[in-house]
Protein backbone atom coordinates (compact mmCIF):
# COMPACT_ATOMS: atom_id res chain seq x y z
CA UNK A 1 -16.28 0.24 16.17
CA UNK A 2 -13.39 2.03 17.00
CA UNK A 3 -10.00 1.07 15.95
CA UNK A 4 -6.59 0.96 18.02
CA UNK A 5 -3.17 2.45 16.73
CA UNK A 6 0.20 2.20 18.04
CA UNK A 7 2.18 5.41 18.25
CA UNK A 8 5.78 5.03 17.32
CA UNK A 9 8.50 8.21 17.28
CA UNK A 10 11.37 6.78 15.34
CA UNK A 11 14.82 8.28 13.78
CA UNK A 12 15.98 7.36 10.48
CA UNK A 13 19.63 7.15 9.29
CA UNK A 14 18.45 8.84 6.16
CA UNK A 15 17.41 11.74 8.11
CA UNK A 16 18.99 12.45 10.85
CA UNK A 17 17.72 14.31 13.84
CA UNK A 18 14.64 14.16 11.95
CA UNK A 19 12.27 11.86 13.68
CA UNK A 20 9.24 10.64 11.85
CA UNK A 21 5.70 9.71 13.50
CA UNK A 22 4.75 5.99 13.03
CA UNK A 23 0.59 5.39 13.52
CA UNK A 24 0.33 1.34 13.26
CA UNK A 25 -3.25 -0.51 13.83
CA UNK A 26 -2.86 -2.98 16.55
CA UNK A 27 -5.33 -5.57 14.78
CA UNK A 28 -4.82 -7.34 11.17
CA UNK A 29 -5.85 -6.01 8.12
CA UNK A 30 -8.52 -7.07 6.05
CA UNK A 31 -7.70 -9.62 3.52
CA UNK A 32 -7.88 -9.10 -0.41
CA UNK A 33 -10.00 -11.87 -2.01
CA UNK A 34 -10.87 -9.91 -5.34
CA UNK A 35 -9.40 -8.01 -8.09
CA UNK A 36 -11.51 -4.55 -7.52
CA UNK A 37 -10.26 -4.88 -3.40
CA UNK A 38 -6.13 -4.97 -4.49
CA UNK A 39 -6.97 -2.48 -7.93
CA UNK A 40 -8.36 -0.39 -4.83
CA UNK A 41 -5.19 -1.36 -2.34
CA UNK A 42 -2.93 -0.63 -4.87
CA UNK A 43 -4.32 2.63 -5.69
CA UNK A 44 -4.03 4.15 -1.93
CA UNK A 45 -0.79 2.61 -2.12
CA UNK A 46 0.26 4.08 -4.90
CA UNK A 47 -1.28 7.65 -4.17
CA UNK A 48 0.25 7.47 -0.78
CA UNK A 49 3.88 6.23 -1.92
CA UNK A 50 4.44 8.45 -4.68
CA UNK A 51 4.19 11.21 -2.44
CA UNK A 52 7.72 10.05 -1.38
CA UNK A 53 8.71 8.35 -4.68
CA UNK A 54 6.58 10.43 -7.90
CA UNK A 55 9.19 9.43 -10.43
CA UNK A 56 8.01 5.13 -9.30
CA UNK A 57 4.60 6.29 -10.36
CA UNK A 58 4.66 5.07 -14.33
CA UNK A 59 6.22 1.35 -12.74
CA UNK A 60 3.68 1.06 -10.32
CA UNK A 61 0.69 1.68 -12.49
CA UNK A 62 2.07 -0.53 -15.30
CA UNK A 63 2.56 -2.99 -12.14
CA UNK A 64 -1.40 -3.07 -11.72
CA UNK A 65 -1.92 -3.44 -15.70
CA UNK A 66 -0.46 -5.74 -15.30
CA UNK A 67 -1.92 -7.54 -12.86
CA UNK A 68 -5.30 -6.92 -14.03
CA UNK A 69 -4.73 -8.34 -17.59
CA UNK A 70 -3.41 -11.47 -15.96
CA UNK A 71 -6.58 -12.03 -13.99
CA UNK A 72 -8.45 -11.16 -17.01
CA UNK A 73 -6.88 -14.31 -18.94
CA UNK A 74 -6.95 -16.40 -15.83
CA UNK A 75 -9.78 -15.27 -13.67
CA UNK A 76 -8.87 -16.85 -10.34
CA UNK A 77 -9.22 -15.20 -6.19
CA UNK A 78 -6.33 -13.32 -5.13
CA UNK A 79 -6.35 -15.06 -1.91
């Protein structure tokens, strides 16, 4: 199956005359229903944020510590 994107050129006050390439999928994302799915989310998220951001990367992966140790102690879908 082949999946549909929206291509976006936008300009950012940040940067001007710098435009930046949007790709968006035109259908819904998959939902999360278990921890290993968002530990996996959050990890692409994190990889591809922290290209931006690399000093966030400490808060974010204490963020999905966490996370995880509260679904350890109250193991429960993430739906």
């Amino acid at each position: 199956m082949k999946e549909k994107f929206n291509i976006s050129v936008n300009t950012s006050k940040d940067s001007p005359g710098q435009p930046t390439l949007c790709l968006e999928p035109l259908q819904k994302g998959k939902n999360i229903s278990t921890i290993d799915t968002w530990t996996s989310a959050l990890q692409i998220f994190v990889g591809i944020y922290t290209f931006k951001f690399p000093a966030e990367a400490p808060a974010l992966m204490k963020y999905g510590e966490v996370v995880q140790i509260g679904f350890t102690m109250t193991p429960i879908s993430v739906t």
